[in-house]
C-alpha atoms as a PDB file:
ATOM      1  CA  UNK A   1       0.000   0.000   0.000  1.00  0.00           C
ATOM      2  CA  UNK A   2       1.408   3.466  -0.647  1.00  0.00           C
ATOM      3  CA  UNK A   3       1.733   5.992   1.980  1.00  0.00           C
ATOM      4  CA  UNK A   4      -1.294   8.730   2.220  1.00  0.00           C
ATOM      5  CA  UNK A   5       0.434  12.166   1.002  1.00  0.00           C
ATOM      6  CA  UNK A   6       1.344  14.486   3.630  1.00  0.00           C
ATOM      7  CA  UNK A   7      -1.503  17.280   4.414  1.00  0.00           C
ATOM      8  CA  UNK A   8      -0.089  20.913   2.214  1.00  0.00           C
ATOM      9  CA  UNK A   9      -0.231  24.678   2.879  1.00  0.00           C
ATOM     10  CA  UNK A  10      -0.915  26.093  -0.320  1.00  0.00           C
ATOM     11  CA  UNK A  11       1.412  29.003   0.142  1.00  0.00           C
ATOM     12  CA  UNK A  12       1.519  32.467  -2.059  1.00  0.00           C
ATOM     13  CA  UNK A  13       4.591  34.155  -2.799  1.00  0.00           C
ATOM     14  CA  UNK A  14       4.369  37.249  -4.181  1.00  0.00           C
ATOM     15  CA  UNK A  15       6.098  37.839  -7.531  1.00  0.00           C
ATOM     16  CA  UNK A  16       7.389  40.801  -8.931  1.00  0.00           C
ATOM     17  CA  UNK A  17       9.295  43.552  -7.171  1.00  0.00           C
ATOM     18  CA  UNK A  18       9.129  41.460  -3.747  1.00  0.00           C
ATOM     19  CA  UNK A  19      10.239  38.008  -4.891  1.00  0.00           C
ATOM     20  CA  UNK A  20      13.488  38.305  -4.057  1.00  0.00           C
ATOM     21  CA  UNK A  21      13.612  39.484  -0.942  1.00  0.00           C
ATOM     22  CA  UNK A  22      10.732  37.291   0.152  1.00  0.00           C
ATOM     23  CA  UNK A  23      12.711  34.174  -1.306  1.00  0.00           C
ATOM     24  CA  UNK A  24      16.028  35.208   0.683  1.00  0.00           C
ATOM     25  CA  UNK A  25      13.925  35.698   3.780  1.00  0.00           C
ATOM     26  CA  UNK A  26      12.412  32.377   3.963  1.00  0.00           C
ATOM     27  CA  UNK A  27      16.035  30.997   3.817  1.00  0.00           C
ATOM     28  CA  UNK A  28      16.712  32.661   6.437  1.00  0.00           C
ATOM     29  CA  UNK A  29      14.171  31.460   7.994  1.00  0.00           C
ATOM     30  CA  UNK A  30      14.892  27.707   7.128  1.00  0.00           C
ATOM     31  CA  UNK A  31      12.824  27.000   3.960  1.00  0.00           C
ATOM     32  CA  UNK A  32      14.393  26.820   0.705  1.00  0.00           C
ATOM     33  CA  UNK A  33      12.751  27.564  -2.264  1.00  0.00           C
ATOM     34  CA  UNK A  34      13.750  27.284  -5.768  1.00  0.00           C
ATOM     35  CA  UNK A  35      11.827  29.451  -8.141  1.00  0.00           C
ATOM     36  CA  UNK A  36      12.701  27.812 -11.834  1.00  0.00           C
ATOM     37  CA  UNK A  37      12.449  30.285 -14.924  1.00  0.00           C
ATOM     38  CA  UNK A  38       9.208  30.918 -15.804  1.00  0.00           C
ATOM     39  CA  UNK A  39       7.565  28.255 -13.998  1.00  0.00           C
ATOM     40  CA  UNK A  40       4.843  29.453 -11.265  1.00  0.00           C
ATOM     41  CA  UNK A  41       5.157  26.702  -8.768  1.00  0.00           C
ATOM     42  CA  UNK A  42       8.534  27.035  -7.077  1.00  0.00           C
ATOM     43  CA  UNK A  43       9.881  24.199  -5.509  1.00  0.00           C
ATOM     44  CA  UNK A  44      10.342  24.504  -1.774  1.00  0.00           C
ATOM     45  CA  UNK A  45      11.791  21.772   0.849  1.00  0.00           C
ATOM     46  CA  UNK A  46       8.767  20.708   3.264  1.00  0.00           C
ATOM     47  CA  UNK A  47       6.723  18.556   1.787  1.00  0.00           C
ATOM     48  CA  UNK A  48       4.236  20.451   3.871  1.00  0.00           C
ATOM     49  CA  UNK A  49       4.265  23.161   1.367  1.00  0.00           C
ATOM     50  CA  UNK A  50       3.102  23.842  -1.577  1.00  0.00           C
ATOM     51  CA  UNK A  51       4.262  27.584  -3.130  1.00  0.00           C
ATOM     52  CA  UNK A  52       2.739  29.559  -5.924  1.00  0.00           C
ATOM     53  CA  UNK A  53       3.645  32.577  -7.334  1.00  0.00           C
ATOM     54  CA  UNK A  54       1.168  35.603  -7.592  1.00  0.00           C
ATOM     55  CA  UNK A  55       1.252  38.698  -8.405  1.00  0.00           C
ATOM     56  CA  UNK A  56       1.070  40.942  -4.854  1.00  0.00           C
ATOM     57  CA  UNK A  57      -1.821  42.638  -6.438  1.00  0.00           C
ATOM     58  CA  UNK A  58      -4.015  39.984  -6.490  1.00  0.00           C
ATOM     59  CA  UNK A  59      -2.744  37.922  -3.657  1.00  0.00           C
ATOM     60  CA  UNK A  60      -5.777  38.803  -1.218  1.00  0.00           C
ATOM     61  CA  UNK A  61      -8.475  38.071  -3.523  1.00  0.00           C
ATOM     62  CA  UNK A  62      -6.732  34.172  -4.570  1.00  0.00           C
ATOM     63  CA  UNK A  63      -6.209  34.091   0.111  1.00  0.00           C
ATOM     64  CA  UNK A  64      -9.907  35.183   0.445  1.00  0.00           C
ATOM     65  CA  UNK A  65     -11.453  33.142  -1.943  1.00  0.00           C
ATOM     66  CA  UNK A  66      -9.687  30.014  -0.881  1.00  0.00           C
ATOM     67  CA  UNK A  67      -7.812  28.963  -3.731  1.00  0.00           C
ATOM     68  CA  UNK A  68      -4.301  29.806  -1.636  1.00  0.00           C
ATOM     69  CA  UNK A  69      -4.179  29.000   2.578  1.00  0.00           C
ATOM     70  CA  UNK A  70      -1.776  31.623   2.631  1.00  0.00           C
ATOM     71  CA  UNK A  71       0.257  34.360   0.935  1.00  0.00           C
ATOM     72  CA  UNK A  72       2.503  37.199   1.922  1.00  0.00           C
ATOM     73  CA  UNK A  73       1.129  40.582  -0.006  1.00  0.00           C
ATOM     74  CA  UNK A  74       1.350  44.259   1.116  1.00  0.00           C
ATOM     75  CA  UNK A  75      -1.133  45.471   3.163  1.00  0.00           C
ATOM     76  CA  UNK A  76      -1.805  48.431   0.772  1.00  0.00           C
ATOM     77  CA  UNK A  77      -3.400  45.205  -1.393  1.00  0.00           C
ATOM     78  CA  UNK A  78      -5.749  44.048   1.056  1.00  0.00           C
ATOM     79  CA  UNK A  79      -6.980  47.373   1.286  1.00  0.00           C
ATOM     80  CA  UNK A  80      -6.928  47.878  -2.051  1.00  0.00           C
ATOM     81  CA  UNK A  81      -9.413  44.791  -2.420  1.00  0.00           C
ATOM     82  CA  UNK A  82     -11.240  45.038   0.264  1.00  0.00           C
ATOM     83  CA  UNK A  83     -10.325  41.509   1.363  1.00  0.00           C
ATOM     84  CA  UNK A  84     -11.851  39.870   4.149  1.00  0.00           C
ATOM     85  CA  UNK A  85      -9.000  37.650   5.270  1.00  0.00           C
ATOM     86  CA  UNK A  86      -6.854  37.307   8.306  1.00  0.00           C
ATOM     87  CA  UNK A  87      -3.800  39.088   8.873  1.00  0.00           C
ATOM     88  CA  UNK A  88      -1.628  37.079  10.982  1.00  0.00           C
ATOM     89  CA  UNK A  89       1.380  39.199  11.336  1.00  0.00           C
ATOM     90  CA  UNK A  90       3.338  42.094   9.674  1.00  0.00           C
ATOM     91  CA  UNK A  91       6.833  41.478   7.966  1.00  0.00           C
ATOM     92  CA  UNK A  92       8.371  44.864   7.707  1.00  0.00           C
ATOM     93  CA  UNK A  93      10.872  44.068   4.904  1.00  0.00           C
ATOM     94  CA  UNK A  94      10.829  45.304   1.079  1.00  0.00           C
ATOM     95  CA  UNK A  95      12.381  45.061  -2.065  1.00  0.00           C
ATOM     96  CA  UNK A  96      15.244  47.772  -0.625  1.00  0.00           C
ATOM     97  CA  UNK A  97      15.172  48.351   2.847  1.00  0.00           C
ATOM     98  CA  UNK A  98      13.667  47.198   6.059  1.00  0.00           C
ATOM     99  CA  UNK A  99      11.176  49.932   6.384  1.00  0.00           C
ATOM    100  CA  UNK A 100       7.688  50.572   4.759  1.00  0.00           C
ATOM    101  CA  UNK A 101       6.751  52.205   1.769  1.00  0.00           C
ATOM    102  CA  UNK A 102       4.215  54.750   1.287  1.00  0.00           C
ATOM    103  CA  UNK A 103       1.706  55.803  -1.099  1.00  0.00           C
ATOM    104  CA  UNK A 104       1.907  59.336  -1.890  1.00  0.00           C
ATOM    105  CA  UNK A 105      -0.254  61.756  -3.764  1.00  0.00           C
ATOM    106  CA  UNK A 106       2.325  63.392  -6.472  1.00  0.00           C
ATOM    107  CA  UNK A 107       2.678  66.878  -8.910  1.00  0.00           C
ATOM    108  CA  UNK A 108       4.796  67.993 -11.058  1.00  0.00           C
ATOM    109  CA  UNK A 109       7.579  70.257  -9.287  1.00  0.00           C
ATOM    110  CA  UNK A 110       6.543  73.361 -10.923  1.00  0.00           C
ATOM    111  CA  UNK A 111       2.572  72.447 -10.411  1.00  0.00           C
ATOM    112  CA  UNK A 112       0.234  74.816  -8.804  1.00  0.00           C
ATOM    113  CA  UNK A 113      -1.423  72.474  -6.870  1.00  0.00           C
ATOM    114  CA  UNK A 114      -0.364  72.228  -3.573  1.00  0.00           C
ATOM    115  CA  UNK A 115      -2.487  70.112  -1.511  1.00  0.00           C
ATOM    116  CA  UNK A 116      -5.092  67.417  -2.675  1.00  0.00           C
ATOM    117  CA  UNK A 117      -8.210  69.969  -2.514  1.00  0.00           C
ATOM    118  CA  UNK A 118      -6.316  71.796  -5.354  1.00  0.00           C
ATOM    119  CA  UNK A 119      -6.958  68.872  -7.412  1.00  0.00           C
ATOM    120  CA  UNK A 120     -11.085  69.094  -7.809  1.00  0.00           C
ATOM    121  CA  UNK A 121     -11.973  68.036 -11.250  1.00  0.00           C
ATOM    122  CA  UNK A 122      -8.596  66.712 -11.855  1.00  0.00           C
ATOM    123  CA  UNK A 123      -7.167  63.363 -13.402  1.00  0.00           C
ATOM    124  CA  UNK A 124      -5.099  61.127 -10.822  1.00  0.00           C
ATOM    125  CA  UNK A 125      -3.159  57.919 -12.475  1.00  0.00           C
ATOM    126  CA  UNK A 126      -2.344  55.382 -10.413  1.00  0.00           C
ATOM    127  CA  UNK A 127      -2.351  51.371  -9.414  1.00  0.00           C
ATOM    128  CA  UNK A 128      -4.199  51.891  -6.223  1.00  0.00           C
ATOM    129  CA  UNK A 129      -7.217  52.983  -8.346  1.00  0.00           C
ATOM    130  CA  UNK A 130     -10.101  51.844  -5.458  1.00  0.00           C
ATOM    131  CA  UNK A 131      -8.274  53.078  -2.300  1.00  0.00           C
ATOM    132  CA  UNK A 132      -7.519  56.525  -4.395  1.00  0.00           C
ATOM    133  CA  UNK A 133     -11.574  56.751  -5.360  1.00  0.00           C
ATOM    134  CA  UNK A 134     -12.386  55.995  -1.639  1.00  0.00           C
ATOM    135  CA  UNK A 135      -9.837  58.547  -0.303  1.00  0.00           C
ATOM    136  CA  UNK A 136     -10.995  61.653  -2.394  1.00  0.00           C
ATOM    137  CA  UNK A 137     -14.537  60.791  -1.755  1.00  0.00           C
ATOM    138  CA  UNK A 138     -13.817  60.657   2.153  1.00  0.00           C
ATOM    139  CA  UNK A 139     -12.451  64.670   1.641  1.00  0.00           C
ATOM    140  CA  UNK A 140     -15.327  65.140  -0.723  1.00  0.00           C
ATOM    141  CA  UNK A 141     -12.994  65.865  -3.227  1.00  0.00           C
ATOM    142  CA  UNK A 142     -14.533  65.089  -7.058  1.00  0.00           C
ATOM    143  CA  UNK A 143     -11.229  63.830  -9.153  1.00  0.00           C
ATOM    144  CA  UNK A 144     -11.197  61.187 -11.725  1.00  0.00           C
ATOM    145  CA  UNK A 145      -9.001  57.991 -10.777  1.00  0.00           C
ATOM    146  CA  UNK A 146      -7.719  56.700 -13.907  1.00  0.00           C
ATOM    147  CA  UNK A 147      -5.639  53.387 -13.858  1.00  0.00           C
ATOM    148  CA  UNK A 148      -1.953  53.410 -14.677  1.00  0.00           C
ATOM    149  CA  UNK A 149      -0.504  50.477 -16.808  1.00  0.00           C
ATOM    150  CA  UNK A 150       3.043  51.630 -15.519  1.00  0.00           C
ATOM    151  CA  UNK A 151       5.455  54.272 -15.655  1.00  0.00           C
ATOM    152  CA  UNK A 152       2.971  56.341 -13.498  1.00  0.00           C
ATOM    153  CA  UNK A 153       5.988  58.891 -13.178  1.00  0.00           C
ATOM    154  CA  UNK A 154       5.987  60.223 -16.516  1.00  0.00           C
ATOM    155  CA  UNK A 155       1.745  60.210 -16.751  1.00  0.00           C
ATOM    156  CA  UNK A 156       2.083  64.193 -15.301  1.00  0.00           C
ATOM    157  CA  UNK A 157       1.318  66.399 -16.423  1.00  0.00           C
ATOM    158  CA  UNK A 158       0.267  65.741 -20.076  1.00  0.00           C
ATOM    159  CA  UNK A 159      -1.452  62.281 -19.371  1.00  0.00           C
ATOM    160  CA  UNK A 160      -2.483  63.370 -15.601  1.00  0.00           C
ATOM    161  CA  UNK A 161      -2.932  66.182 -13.265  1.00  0.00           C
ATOM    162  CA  UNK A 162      -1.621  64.093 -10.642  1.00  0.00           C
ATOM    163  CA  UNK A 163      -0.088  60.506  -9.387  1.00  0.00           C
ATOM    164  CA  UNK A 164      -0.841  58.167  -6.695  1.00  0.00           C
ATOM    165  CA  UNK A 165       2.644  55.953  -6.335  1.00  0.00           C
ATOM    166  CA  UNK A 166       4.353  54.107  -4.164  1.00  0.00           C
ATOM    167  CA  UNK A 167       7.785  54.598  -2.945  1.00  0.00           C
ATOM    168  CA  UNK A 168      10.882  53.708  -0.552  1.00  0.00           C
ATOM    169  CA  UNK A 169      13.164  56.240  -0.902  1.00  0.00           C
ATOM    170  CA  UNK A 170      11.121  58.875  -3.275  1.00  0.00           C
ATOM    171  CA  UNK A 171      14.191  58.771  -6.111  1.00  0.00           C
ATOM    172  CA  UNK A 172      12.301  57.770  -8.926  1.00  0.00           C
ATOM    173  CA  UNK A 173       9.924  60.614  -7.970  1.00  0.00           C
ATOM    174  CA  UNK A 174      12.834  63.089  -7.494  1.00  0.00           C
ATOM    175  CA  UNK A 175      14.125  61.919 -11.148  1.00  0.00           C
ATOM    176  CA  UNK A 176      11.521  62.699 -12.905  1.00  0.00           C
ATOM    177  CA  UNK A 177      10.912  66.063 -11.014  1.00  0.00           C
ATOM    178  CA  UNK A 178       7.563  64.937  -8.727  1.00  0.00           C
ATOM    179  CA  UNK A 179       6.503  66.629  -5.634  1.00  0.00           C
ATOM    180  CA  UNK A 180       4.810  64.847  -2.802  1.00  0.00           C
ATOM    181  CA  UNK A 181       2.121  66.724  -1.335  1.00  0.00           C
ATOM    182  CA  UNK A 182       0.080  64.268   1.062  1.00  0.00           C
ATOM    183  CA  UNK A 183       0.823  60.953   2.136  1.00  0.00           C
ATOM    184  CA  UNK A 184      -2.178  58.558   1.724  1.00  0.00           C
ATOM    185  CA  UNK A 185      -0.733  55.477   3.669  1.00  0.00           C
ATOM    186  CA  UNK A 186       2.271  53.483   4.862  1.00  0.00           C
ATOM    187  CA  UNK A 187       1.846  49.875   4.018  1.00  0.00           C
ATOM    188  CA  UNK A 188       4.450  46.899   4.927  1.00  0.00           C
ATOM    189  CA  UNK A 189       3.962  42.825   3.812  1.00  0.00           C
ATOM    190  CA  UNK A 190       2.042  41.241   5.550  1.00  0.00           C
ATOM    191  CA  UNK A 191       1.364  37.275   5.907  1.00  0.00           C
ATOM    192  CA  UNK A 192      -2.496  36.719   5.518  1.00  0.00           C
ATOM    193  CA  UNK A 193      -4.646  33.758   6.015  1.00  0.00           C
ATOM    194  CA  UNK A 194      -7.723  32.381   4.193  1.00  0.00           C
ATOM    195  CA  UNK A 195     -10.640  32.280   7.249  1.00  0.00           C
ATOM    196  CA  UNK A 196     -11.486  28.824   6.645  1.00  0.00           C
ATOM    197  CA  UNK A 197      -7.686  27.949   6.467  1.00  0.00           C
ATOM    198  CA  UNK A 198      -7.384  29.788   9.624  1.00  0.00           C
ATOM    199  CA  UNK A 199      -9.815  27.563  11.826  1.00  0.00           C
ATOM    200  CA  UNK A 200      -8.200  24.473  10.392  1.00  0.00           C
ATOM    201  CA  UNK A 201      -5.647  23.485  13.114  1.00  0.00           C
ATOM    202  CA  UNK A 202      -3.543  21.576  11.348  1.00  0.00           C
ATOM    203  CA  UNK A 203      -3.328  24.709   8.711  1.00  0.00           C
ATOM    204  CA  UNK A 204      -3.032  27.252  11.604  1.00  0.00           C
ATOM    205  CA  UNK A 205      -0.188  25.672  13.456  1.00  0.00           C
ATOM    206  CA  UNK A 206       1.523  25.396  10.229  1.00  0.00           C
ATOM    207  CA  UNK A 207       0.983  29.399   9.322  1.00  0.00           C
ATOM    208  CA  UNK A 208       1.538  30.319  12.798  1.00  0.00           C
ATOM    209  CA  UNK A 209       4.648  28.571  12.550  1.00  0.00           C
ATOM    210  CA  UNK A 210       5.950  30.198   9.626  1.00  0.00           C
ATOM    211  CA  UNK A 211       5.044  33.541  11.197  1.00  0.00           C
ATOM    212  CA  UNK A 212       6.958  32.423  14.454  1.00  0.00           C
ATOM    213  CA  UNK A 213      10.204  31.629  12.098  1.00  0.00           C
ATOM    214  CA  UNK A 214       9.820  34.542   9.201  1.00  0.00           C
ATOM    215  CA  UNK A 215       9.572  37.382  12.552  1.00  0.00           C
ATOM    216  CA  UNK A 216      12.618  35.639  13.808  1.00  0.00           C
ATOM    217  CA  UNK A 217      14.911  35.748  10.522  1.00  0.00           C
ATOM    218  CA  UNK A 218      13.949  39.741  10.289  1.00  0.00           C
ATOM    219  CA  UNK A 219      14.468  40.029  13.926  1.00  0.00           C
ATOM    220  CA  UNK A 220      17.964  38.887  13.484  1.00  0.00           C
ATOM    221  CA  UNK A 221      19.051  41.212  10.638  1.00  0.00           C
ATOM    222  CA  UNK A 222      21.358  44.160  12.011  1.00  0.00           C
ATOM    223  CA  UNK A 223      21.856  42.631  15.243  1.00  0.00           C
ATOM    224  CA  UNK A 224      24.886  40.273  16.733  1.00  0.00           C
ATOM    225  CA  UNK A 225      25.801  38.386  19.606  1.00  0.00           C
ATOM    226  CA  UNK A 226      28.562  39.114  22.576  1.00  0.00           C
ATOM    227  CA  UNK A 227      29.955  36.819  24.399  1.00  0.00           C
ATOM    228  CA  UNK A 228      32.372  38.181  27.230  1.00  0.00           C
ATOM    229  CA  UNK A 229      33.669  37.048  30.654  1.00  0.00           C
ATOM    230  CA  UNK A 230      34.407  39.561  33.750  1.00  0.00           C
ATOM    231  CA  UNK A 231      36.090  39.283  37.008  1.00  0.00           C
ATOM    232  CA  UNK A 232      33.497  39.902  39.735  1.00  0.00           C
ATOM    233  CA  UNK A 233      34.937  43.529  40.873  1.00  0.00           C
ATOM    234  CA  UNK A 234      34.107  44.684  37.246  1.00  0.00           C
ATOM    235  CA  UNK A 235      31.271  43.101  36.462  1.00  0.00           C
ATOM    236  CA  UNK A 236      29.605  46.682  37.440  1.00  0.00           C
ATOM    237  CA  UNK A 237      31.403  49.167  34.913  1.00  0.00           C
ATOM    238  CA  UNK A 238      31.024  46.508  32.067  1.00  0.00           C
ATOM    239  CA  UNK A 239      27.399  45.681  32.210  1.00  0.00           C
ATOM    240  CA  UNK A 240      26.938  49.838  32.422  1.00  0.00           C
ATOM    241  CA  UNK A 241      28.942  50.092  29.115  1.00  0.00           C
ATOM    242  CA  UNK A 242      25.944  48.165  27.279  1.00  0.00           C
ATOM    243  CA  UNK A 243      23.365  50.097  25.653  1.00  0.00           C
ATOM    244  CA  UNK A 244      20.388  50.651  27.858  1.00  0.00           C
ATOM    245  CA  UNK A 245      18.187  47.766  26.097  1.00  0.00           C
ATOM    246  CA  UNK A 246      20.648  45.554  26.121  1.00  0.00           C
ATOM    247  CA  UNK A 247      19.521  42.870  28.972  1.00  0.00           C
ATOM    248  CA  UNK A 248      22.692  40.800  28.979  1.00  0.00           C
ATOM    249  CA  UNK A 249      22.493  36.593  30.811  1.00  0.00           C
ATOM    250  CA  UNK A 250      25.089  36.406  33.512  1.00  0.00           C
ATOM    251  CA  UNK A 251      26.696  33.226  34.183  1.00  0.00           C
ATOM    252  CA  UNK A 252      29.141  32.082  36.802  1.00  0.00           C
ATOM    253  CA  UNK A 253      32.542  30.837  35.656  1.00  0.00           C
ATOM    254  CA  UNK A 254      33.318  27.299  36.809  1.00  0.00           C
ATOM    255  CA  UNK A 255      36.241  28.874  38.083  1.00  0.00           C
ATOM    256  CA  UNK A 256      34.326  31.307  40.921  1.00  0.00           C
ATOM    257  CA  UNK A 257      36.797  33.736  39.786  1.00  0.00           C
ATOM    258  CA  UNK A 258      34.306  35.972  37.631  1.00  0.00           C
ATOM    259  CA  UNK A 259      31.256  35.979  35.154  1.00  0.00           C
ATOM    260  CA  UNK A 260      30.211  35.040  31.789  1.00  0.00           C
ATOM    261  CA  UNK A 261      28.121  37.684  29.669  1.00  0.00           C
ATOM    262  CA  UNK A 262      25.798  36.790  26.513  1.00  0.00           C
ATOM    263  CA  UNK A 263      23.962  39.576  24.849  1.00  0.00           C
ATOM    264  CA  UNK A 264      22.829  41.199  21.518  1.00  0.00           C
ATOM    265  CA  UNK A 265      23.597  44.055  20.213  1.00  0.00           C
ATOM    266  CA  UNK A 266      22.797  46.354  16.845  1.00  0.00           C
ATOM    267  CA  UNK A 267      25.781  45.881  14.963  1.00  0.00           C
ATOM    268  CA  UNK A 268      26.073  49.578  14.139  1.00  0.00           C
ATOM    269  CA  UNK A 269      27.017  49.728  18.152  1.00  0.00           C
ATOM    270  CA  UNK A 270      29.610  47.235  18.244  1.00  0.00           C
ATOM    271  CA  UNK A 271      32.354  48.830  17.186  1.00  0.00           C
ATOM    272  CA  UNK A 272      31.918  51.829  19.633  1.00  0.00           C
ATOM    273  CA  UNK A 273      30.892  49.212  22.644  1.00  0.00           C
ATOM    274  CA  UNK A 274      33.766  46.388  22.364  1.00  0.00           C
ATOM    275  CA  UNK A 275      36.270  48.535  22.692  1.00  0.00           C
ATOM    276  CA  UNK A 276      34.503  50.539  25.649  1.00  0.00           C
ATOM    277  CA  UNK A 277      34.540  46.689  27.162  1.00  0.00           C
ATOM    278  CA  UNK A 278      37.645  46.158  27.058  1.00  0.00           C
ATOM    279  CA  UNK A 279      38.574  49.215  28.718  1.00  0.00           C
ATOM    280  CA  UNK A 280      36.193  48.690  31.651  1.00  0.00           C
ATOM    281  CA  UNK A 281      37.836  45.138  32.264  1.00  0.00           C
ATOM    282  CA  UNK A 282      36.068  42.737  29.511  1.00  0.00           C
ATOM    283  CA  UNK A 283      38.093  39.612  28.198  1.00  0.00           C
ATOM    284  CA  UNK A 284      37.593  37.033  26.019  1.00  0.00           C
ATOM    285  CA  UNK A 285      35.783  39.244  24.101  1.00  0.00           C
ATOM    286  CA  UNK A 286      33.901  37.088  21.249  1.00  0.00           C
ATOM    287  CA  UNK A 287      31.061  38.684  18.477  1.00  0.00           C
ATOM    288  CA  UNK A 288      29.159  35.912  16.289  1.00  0.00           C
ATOM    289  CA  UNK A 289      26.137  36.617  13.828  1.00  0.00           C
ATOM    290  CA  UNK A 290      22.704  35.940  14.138  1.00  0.00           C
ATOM    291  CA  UNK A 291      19.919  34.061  11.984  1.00  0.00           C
ATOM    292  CA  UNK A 292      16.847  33.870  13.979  1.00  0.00           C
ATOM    293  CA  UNK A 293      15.536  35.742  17.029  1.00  0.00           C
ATOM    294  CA  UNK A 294      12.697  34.773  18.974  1.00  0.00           C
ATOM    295  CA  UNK A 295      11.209  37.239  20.472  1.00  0.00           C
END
């Protein structure tokens, strides 16, 4: 008799701008998954799995309906859609940094319009067509929201008064000479959850894990260990040469003679604290890197 097939997540990765960064965080995270050309079913190694790429856009509306358990999308999208799903956890990583990105209401440089009421009777282009149409009408502010293929930059200001558009760092606005004026929202990934999937235990424990394991792979990023010892008459001035958050274990060497320190730190410190250490009677000074921090 052959053996009944192991119970699957069906699992949405988003593909696009985020695919990347979303594949390189689930290795950090312990799951490997090997997206092949143009093939929309990466390979990943649980057999617990099973991945498909989507489009971010759409994500909430496959998670809502059913037809995924599971999906990582922005939470702009869910709004966007209108999705009635659950959102298990935020995952503030992007295609470029580790921050969010923001969808901002953009003119010309040399526009008149300075704030969004300038814009009555106006053409906006932009992705986030439905959120846009619901955010004028909660101003009572009659524009037409017109939807934008791509390249929404260069739409102003002979294919559009104004932009919606989302952005990290605001270059590509800069390049093409854009002004923000308002900032409609600040959106990050989020993991979501189909209801149904969500009341499933088996499903749940399985999502709730990957949210457990995903946090802890972003938690580690910028951040190192220290491993020290101290002799008892200093353990005072070293532990007040940590930063303030910095809660470190103390351990007694087998030797009686002194202590044992384990903390983290942000890496951007170290360099300033080791040698601060040192100088208030650390030895045995030892940094290591991080993968995973459970918070």
């Amino acid at each position: 008799m052959s053996s009944p097939q192991p119970a699957k997540l069906k699992l949405g990765i988003p593909k696009g701008s985020l695919q990347d960064a979303t594949i390189a965080l689930f290795e950090r995270a312990g799951w490997r998954i090997f997206a092949n050309g143009r093939s929309y079913f990466p390979q990943v190694d649980d057999v617990e799995i099973e991945c498909m790429l989507v489009r971010a856009q759409e994500m909430a509306r496959y998670v809502e309906h059913g037809a995924l358990d599971a999906g990582l999308t922005g939470n702009d999208w869910v709004l966007e859609n209108e999705s009635d799903v659950e959102r298990v956890t935020s995952l503030t990583y992007s295609k470029v940094s580790r921050g969010t990105v923001k969808w901002v209401l953009a003119v010309p440089e040399d526009s008149p319009f300075h704030k969004p009421e300038d814009l009555a009777g106006r053409i906006i282009a932009t992705e986030l067509v439905e959120f846009t149409k619901r955010y004028f009408a909660a101003k009572n502010i009659p524009v037409k929201v017109e939807f934008s293929w791509g390249a929404t930059e260069v739409k102003p200001p002979m294919l559009a008064d104004a932009i919606v558009e989302v952005t990290e760092t605001g270059t590509s606005l800069k390049a093409n000479r854009l002004r923000i004026i308002e900032t409609l929202m600040e959106s990050e990934t989020q993991l979501i959850a189909n209801k149904a999937a969500w009341q499933d235990a088996w499903k749940r424990n399985k999502i709730e894990n990957l949210s457990l394991m995903l946090n802890a792979a972003i938690a580690a990023q910028g951040r190192v260990g220290l491993i020290l010892n101290v002799a008892t008459e200093n353990l005072a001035a070293v532990v007040a040469e940590l930063p303030a958050l910095s809660s470190p274990t103390v351990s007694g060497l087998s030797n009686s003679l002194g202590y044992a320190l384990n903390t983290i730190l942000d890496e951007r410190l170290v360099r300033d604290v080791i040698p601060r250490l040192k100088a208030a009677g650390a030895t045995g000074i030892v940094e290591y890197p991080l993968s995973k921090v459970v918070l």
